[in-house]
Structure formats: structure tokens, C-alpha cells
PDB file of N, CA and C in Angstrom:
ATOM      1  N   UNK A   1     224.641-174.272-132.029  1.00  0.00           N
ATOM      2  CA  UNK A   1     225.956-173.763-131.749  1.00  0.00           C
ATOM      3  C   UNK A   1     226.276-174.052-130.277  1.00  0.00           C
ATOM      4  N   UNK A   2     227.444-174.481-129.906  1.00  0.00           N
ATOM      5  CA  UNK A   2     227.737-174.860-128.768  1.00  0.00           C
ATOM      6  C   UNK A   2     227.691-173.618-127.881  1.00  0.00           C
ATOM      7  N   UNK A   3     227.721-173.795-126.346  1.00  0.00           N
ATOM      8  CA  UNK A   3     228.157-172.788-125.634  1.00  0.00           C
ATOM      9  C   UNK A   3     229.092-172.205-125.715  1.00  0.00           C
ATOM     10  N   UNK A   4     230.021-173.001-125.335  1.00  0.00           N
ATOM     11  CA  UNK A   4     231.690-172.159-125.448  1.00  0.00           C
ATOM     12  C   UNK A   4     232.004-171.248-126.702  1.00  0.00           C
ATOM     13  N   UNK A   5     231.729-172.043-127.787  1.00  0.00           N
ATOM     14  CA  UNK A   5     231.789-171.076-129.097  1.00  0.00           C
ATOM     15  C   UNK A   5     230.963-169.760-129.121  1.00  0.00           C
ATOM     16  N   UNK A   6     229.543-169.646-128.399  1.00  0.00           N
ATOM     17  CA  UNK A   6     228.811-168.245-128.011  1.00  0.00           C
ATOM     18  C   UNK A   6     229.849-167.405-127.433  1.00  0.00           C
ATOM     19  N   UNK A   7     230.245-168.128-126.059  1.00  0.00           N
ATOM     20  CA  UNK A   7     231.271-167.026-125.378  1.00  0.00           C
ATOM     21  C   UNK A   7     232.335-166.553-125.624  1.00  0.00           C
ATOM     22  N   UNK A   8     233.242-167.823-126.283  1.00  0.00           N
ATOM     23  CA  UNK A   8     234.579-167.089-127.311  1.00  0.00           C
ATOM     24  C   UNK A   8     234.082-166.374-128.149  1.00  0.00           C
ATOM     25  N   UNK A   9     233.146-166.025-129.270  1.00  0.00           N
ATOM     26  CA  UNK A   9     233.055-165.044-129.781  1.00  0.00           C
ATOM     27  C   UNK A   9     232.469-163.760-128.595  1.00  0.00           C
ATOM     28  N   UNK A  10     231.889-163.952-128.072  1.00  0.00           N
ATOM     29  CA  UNK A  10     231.141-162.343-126.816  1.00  0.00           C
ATOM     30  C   UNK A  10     232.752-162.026-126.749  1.00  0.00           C
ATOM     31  N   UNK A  11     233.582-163.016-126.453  1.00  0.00           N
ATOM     32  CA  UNK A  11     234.883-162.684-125.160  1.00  0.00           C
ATOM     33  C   UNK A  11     235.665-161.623-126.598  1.00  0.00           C
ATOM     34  N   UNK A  12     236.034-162.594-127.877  1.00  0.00           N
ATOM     35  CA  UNK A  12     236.672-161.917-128.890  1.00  0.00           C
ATOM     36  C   UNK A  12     236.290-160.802-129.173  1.00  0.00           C
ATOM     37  N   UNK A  13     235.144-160.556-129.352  1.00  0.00           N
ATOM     38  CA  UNK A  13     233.975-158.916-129.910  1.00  0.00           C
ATOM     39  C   UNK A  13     234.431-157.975-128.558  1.00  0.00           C
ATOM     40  N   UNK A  14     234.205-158.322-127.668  1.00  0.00           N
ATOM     41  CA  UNK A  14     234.654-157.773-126.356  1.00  0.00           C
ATOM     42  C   UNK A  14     236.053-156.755-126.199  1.00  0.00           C
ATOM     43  N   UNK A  15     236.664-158.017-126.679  1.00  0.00           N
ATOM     44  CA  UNK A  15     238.638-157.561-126.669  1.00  0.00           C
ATOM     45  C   UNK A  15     238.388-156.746-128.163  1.00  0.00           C
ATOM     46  N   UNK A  16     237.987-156.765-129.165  1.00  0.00           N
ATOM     47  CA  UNK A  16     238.061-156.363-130.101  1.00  0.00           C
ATOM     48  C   UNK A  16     237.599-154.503-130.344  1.00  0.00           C
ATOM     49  N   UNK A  17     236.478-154.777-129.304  1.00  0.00           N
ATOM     50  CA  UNK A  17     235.508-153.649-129.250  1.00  0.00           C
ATOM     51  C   UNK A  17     236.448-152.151-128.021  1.00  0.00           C
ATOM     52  N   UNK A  18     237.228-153.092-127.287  1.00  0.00           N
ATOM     53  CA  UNK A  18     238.118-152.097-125.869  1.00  0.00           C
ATOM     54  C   UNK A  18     239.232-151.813-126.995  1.00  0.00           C
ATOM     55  N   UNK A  19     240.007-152.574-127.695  1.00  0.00           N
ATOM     56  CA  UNK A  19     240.962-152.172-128.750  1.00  0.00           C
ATOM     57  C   UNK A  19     240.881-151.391-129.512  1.00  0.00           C
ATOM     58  N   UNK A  20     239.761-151.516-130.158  1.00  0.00           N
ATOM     59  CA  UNK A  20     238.942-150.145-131.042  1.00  0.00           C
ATOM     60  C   UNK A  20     238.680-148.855-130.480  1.00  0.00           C
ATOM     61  N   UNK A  21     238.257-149.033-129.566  1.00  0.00           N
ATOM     62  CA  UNK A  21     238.236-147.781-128.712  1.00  0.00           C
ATOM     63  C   UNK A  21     239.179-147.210-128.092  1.00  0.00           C
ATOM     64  N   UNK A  22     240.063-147.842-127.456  1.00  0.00           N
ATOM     65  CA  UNK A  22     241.542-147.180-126.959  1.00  0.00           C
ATOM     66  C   UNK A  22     242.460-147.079-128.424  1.00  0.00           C
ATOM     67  N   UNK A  23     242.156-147.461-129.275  1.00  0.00           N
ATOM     68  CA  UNK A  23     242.953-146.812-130.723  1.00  0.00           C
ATOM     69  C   UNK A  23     242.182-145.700-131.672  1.00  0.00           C
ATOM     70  N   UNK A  24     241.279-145.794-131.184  1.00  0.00           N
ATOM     71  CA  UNK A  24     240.463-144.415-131.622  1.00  0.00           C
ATOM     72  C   UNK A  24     241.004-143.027-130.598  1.00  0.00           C
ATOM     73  N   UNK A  25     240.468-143.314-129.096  1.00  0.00           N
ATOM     74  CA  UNK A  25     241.636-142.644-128.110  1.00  0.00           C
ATOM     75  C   UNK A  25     242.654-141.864-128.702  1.00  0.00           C
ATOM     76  N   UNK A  26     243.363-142.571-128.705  1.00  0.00           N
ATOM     77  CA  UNK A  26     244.998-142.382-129.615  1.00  0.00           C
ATOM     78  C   UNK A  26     245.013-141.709-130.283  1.00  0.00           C
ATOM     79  N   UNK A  27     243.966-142.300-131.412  1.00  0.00           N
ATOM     80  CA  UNK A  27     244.091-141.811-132.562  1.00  0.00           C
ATOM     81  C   UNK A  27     243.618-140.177-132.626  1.00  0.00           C
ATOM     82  N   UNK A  28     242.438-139.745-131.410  1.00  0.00           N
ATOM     83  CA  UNK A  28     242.322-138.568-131.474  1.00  0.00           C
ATOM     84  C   UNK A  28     243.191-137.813-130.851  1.00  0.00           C
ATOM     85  N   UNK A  29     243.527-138.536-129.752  1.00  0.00           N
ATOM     86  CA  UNK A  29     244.775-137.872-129.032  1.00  0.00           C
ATOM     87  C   UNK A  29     245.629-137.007-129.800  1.00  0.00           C
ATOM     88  N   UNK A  30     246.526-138.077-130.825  1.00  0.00           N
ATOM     89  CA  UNK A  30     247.386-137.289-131.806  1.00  0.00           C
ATOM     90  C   UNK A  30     246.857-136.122-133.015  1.00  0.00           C
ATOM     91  N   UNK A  31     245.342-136.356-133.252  1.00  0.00           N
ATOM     92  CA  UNK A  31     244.933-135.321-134.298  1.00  0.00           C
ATOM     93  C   UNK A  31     244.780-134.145-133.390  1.00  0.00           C
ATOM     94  N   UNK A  32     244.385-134.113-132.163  1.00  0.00           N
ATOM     95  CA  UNK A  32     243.871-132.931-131.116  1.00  0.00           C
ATOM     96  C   UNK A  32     245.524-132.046-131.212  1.00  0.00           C
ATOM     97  N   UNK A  33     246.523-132.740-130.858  1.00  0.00           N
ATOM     98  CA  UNK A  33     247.975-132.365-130.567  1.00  0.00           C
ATOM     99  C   UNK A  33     248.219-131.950-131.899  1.00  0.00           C
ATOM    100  N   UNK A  34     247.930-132.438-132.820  1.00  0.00           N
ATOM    101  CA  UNK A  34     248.786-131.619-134.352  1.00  0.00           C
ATOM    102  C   UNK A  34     248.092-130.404-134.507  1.00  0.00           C
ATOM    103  N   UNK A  35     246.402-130.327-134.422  1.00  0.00           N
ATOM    104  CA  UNK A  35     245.897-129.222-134.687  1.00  0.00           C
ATOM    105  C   UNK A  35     246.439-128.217-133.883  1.00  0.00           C
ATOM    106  N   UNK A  36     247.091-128.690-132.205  1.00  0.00           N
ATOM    107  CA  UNK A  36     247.346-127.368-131.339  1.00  0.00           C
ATOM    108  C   UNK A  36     248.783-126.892-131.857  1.00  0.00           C
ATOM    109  N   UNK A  37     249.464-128.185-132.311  1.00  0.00           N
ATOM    110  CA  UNK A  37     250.500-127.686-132.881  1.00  0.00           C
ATOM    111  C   UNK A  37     250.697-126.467-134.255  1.00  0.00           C
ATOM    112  N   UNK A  38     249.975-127.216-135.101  1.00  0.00           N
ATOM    113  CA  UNK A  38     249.577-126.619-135.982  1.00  0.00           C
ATOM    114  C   UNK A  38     249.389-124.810-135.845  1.00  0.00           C
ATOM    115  N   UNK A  39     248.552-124.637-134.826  1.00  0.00           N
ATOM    116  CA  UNK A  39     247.707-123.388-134.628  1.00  0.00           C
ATOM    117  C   UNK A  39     249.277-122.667-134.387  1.00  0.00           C
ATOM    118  N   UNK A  40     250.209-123.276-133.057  1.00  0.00           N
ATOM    119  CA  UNK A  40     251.178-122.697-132.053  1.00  0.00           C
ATOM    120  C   UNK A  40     252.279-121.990-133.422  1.00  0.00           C
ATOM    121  N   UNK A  41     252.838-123.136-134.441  1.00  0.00           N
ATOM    122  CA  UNK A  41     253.479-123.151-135.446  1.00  0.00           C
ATOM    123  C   UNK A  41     253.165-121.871-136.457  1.00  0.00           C
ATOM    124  N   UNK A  42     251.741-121.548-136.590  1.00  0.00           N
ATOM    125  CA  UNK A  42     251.619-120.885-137.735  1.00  0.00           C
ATOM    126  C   UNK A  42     251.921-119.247-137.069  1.00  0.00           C
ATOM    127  N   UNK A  43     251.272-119.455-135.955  1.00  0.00           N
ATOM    128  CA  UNK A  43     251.254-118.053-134.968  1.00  0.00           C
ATOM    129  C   UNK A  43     252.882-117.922-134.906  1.00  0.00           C
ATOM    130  N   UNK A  44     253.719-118.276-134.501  1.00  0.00           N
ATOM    131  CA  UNK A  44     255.274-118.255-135.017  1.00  0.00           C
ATOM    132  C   UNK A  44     255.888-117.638-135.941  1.00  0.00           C
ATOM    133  N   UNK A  45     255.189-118.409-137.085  1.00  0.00           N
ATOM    134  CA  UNK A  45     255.080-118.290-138.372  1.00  0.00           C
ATOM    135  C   UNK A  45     255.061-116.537-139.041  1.00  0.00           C
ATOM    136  N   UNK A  46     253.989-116.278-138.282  1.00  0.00           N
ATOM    137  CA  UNK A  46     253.354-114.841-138.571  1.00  0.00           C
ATOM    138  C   UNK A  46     254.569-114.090-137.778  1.00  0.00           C
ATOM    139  N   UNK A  47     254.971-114.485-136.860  1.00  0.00           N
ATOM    140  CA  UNK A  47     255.893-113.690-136.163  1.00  0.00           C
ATOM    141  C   UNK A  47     257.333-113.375-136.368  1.00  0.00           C
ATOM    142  N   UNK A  48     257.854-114.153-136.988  1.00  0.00           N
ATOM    143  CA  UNK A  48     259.314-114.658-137.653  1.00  0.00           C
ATOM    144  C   UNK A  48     258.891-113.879-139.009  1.00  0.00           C
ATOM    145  N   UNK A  49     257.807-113.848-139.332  1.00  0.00           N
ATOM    146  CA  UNK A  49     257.523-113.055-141.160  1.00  0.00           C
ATOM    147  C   UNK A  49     257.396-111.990-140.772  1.00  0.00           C
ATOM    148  N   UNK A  50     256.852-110.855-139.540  1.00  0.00           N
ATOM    149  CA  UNK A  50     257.074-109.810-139.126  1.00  0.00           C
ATOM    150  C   UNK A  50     258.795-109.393-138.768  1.00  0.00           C
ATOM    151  N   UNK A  51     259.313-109.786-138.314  1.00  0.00           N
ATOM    152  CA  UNK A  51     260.898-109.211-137.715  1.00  0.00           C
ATOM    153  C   UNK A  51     261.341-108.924-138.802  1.00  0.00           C
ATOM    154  N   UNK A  52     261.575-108.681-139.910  1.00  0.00           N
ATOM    155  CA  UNK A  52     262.376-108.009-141.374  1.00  0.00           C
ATOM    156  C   UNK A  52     261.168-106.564-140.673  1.00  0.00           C
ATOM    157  N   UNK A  53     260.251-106.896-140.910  1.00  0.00           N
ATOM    158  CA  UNK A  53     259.067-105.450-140.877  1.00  0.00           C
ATOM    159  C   UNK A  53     259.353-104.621-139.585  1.00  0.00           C
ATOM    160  N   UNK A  54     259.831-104.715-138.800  1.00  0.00           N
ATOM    161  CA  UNK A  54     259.828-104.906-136.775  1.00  0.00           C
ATOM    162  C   UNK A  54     261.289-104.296-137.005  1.00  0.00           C
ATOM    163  N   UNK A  55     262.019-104.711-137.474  1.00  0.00           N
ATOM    164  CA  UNK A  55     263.508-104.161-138.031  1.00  0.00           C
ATOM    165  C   UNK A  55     263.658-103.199-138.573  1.00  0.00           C
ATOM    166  N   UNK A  56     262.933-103.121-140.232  1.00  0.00           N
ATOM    167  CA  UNK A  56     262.862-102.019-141.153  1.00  0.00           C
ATOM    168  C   UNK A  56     262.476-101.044-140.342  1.00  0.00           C
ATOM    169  N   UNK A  57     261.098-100.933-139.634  1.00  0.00           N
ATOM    170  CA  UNK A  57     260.371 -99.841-138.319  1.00  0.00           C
ATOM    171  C   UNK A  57     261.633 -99.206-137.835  1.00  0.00           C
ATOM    172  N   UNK A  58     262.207 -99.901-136.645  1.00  0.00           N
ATOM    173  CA  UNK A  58     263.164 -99.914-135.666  1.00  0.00           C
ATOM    174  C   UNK A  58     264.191 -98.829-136.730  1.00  0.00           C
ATOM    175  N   UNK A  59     265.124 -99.089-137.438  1.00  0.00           N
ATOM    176  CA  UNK A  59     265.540 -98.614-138.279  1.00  0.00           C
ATOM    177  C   UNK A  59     265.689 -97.317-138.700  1.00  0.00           C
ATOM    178  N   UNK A  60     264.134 -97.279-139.158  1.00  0.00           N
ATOM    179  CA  UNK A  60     263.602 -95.735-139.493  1.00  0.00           C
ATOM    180  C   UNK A  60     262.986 -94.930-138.614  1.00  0.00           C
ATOM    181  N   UNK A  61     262.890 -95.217-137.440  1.00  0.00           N
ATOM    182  CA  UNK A  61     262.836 -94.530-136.439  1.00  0.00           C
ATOM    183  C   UNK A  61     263.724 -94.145-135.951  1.00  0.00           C
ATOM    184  N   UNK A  62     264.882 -94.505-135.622  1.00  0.00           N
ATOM    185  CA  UNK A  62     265.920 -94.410-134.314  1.00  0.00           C
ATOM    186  C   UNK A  62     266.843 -93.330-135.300  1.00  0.00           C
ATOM    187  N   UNK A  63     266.475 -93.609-136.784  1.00  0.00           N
ATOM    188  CA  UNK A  63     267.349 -92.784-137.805  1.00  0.00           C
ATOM    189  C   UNK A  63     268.640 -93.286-138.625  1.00  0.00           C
ATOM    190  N   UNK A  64     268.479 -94.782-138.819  1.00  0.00           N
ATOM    191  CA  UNK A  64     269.686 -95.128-139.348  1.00  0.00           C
ATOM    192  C   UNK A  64     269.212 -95.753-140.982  1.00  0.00           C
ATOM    193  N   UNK A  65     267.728 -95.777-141.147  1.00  0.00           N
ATOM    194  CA  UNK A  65     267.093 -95.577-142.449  1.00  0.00           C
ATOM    195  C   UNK A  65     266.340 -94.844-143.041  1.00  0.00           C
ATOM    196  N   UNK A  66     266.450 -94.240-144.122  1.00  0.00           N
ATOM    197  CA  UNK A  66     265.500 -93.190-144.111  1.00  0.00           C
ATOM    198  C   UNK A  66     263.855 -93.178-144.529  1.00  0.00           C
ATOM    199  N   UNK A  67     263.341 -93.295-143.965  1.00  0.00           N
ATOM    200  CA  UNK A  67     261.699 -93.240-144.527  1.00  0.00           C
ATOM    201  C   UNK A  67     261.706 -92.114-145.245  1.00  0.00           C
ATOM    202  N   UNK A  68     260.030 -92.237-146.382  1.00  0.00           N
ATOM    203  CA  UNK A  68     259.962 -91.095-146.924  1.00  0.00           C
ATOM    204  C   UNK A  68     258.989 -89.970-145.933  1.00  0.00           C
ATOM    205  N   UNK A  69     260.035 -88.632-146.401  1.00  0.00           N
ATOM    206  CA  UNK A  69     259.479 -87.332-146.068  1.00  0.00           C
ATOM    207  C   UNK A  69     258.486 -86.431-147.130  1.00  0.00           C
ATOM    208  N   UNK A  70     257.819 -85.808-146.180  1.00  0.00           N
ATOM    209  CA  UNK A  70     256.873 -85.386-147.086  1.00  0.00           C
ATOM    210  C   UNK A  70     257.318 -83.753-146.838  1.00  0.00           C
ATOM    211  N   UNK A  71     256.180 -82.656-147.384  1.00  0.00           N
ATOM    212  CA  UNK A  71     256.359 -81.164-147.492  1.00  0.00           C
ATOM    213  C   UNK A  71     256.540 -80.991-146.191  1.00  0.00           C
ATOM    214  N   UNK A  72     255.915 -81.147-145.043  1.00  0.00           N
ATOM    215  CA  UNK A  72     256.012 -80.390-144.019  1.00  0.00           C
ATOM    216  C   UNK A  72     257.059 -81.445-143.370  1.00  0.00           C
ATOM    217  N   UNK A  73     257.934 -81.943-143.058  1.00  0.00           N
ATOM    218  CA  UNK A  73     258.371 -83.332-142.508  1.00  0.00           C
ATOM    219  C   UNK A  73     258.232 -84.303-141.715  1.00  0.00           C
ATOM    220  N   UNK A  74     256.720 -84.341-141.877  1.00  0.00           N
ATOM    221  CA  UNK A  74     256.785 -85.889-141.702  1.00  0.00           C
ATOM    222  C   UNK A  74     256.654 -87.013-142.626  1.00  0.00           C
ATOM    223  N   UNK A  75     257.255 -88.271-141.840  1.00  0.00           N
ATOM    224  CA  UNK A  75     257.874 -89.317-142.252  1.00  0.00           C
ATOM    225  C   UNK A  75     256.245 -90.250-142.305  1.00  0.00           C
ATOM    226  N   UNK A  76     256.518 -90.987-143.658  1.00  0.00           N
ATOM    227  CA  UNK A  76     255.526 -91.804-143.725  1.00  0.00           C
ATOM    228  C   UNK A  76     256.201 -93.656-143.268  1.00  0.00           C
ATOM    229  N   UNK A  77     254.946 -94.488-143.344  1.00  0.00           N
ATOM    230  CA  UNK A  77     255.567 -95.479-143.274  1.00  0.00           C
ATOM    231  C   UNK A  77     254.231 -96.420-143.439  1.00  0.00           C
ATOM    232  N   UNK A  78     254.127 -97.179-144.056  1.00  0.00           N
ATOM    233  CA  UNK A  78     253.461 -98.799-144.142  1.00  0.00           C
ATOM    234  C   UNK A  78     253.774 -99.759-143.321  1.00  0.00           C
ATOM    235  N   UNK A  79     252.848-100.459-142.760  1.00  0.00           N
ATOM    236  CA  UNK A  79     253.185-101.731-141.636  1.00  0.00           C
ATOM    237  C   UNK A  79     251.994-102.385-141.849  1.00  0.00           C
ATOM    238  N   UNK A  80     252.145-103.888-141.658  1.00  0.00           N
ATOM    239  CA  UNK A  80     250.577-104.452-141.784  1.00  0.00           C
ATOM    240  C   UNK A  80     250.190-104.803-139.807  1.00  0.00           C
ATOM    241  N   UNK A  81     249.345-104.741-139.264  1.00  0.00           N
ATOM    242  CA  UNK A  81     248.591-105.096-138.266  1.00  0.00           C
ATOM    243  C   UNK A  81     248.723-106.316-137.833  1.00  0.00           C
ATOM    244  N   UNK A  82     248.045-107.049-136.723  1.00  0.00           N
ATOM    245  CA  UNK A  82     247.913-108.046-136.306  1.00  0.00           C
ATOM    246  C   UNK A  82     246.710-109.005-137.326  1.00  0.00           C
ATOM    247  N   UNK A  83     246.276-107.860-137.949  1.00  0.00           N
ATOM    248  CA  UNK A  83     245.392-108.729-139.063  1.00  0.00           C
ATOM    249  C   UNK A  83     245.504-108.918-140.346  1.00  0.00           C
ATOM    250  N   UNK A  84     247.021-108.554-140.769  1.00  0.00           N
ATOM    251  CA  UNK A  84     247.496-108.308-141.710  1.00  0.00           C
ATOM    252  C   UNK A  84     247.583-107.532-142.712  1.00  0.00           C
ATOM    253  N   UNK A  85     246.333-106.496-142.284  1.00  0.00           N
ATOM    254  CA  UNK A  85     246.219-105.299-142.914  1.00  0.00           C
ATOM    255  C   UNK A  85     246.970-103.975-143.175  1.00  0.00           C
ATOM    256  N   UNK A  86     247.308-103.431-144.251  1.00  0.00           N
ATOM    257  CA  UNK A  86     248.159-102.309-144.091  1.00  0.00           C
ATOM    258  C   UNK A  86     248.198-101.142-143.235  1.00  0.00           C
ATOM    259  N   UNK A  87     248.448-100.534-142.719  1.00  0.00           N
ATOM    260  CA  UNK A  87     247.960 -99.373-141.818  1.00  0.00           C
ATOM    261  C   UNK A  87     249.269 -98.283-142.217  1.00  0.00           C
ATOM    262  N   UNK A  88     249.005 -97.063-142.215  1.00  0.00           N
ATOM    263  CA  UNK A  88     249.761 -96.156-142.780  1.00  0.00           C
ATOM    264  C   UNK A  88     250.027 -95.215-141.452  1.00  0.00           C
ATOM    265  N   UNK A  89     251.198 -95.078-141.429  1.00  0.00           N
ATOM    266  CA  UNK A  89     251.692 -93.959-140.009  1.00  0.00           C
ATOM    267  C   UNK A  89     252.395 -92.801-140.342  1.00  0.00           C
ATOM    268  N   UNK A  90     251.972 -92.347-139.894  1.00  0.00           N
ATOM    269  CA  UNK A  90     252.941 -90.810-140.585  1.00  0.00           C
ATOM    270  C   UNK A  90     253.654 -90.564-138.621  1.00  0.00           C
ATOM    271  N   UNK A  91     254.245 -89.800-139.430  1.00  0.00           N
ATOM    272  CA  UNK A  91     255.555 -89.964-137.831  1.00  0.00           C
ATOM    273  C   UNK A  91     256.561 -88.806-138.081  1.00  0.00           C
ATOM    274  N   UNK A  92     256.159 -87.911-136.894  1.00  0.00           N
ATOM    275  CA  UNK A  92     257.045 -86.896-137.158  1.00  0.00           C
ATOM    276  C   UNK A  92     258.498 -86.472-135.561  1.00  0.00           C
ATOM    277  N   UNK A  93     259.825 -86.825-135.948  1.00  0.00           N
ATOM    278  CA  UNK A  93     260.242 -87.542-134.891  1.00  0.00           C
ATOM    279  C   UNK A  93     261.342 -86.673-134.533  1.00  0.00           C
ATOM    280  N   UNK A  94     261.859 -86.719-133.240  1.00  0.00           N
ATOM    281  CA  UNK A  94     263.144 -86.495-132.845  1.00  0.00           C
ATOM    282  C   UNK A  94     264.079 -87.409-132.492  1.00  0.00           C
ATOM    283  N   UNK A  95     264.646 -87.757-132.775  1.00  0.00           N
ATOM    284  CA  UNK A  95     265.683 -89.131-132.332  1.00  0.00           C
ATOM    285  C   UNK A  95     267.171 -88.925-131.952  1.00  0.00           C
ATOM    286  N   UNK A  96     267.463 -89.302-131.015  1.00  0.00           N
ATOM    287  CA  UNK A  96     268.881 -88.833-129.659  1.00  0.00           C
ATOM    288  C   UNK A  96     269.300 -89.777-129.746  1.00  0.00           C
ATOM    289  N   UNK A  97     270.647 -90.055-129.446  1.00  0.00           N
ATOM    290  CA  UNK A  97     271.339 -90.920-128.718  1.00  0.00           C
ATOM    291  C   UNK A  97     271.324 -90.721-127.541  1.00  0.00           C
ATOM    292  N   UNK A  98     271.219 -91.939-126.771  1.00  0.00           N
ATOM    293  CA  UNK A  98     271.246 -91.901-125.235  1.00  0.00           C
ATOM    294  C   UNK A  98     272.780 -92.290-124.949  1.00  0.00           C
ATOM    295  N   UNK A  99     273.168 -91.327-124.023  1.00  0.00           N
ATOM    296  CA  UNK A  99     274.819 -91.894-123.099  1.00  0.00           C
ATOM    297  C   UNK A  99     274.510 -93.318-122.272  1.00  0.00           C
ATOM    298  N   UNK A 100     275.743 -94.362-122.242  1.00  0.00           N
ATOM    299  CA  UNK A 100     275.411 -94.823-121.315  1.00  0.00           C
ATOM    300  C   UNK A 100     275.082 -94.421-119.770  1.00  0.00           C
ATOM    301  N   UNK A 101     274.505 -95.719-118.954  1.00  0.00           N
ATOM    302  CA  UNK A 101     274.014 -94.806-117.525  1.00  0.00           C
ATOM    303  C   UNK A 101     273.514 -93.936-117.275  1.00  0.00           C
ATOM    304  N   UNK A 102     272.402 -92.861-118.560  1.00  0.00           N
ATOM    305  CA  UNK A 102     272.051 -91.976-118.254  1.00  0.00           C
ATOM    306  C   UNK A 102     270.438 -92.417-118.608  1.00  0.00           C
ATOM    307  N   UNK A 103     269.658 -92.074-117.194  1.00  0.00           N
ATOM    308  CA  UNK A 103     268.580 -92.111-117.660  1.00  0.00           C
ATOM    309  C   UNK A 103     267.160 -91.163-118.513  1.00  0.00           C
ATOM    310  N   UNK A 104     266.251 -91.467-119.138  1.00  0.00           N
ATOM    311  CA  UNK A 104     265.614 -90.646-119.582  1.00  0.00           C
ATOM    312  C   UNK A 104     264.023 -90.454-119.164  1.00  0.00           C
ATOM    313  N   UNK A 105     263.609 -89.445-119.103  1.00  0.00           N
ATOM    314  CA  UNK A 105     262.450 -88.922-118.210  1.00  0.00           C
ATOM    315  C   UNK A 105     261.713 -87.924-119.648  1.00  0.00           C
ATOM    316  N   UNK A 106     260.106 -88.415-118.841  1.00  0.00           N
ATOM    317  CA  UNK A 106     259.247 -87.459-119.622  1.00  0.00           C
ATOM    318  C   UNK A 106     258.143 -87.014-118.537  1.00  0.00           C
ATOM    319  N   UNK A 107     257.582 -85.756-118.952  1.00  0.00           N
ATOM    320  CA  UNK A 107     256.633 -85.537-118.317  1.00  0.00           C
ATOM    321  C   UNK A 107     255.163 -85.376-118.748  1.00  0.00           C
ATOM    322  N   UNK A 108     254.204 -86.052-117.785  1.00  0.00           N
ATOM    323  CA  UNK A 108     253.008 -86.983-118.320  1.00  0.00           C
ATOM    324  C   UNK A 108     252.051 -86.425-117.021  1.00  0.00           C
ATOM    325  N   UNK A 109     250.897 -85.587-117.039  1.00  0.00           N
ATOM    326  CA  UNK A 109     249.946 -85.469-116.051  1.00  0.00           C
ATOM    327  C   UNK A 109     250.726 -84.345-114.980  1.00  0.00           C
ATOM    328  N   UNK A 110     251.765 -83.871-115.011  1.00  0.00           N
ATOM    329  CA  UNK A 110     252.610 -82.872-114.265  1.00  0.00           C
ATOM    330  C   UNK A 110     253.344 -83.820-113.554  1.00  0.00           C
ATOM    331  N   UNK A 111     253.883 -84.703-113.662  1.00  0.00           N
ATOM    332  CA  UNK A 111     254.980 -85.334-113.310  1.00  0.00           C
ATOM    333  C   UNK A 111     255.803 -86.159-113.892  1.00  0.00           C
ATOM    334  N   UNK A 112     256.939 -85.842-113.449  1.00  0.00           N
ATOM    335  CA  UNK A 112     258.032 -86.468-114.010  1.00  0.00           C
ATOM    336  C   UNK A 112     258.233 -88.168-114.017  1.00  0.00           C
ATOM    337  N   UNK A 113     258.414 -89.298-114.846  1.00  0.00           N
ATOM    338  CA  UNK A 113     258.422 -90.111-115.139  1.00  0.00           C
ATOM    339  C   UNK A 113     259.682 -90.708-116.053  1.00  0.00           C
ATOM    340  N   UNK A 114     259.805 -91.848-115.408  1.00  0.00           N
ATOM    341  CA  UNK A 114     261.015 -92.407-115.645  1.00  0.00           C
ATOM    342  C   UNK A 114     260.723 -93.423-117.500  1.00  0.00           C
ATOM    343  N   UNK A 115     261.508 -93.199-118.712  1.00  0.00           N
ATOM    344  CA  UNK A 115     261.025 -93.710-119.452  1.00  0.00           C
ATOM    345  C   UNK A 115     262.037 -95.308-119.840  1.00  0.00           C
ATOM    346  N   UNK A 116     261.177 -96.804-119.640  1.00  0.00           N
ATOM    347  CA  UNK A 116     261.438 -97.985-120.031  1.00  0.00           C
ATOM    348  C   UNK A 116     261.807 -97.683-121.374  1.00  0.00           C
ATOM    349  N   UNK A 117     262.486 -99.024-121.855  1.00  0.00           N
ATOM    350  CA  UNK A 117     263.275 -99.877-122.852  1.00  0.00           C
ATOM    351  C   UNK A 117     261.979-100.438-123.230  1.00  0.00           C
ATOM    352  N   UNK A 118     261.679-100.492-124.627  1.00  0.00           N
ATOM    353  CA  UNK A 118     260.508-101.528-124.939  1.00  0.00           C
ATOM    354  C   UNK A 118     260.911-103.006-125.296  1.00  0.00           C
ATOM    355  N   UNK A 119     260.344-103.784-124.932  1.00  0.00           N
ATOM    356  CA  UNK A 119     260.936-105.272-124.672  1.00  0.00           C
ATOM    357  C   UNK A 119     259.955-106.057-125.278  1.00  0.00           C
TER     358      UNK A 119
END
């Protein structure tokens, strides 16, 4: 076999072998990115399928739905967890309307405290 023909094939296997590998690259590149996508999407997912549940809550708390009452009155309620599990709350409540501009305070440890908006 001639020389030159040795080295055009080394040179071809060569180019062939850096191509393969920077398309493997790639190629994991994009499977690494779908799986993170994937993960980001489903976690979403779970979150957008909670807000009907996050609502219904909201709802029956503030007093504009009624949960069920029991003998003594408290209010029951079903919610599933961050693990999707059911968890049962019983909840026995007072619920106000707030005026605008007026703020609301509780007291916690013997002092008075200013009470946040949950966000």
C-alpha cells in the first residue's frame, strides 16, 4: 500500500473520529436540556393542577364557599400536599372584611405585630 493512501485514510479516520465526537457533544447537549426541561415543565405542571385546589381553599376560607361543618363548628376540608397526598384540615374560623387603608395587627409573644398579605 502506498504511503499517501496510509495517510489519507489516518487524515479521513481523524476528521471522521472529531465529527463523531462533536455530534455526540450535541447530541448530549440537547438530551441534558430536554430532561431539564422536562423536570422544569412537569413541576409547572403540578402547579397549574393545584390553582382550581389553591382557589376552592381561598374560597372557603375567606367565606364565599361553604365547606362542610361539623357538630361543634368546625369546618373540614381535603387538600393533597406537595406529595400529593391527601391531608385533612379541620378549620375553625373567623373571617372579616378588611376596609381599605386599614391595617391589621395581631398579638404574638406580648407584642403587637403588623399582619402581611400572603403572596
Amino acid at each position: 500500500m502506498p504511503p499517501w493512501f496510509e495517510v489519507t485514510v489516518s487524515i479521513a479516520a481523524a476528521v471522521a473520529a472529531v465529527l463523531f465526537f462533536a455530534k455526540y457533544r450535541e447530541t448530549a447537549a440537547a438530551l441534558h436540556e430536554s430532561e431539564r426541561m422536562k423536570h422544569k415543565l412537569s413541576k409547572e405542571l403540578d402547579r397549574y393542577r393545584d390553582v382550581p385546589q389553591l382557589r376552592a381553599l381561598r374560597d372557603g376560607l375567606i367565606g364565599e364557599r361553604n365547606l362542610p361543618v361539623d357538630d361543634e363548628g368546625r369546618e373540614h376540608l381535603l387538600i393533597r400536599n406537595s406529595a400529593r397526598k391527601l391531608v385533612h384540615i379541620t378549620v375553625q374560623k373567623n373571617a372579616q372584611p378588611v376596609p381599605d387603608g386599614e391595617e391589621v395587627s395581631y398579638r404574638a409573644g406580648g407584642e403587637e405585630r403588623r399582619l402581611q398579605e400572603l403572596e
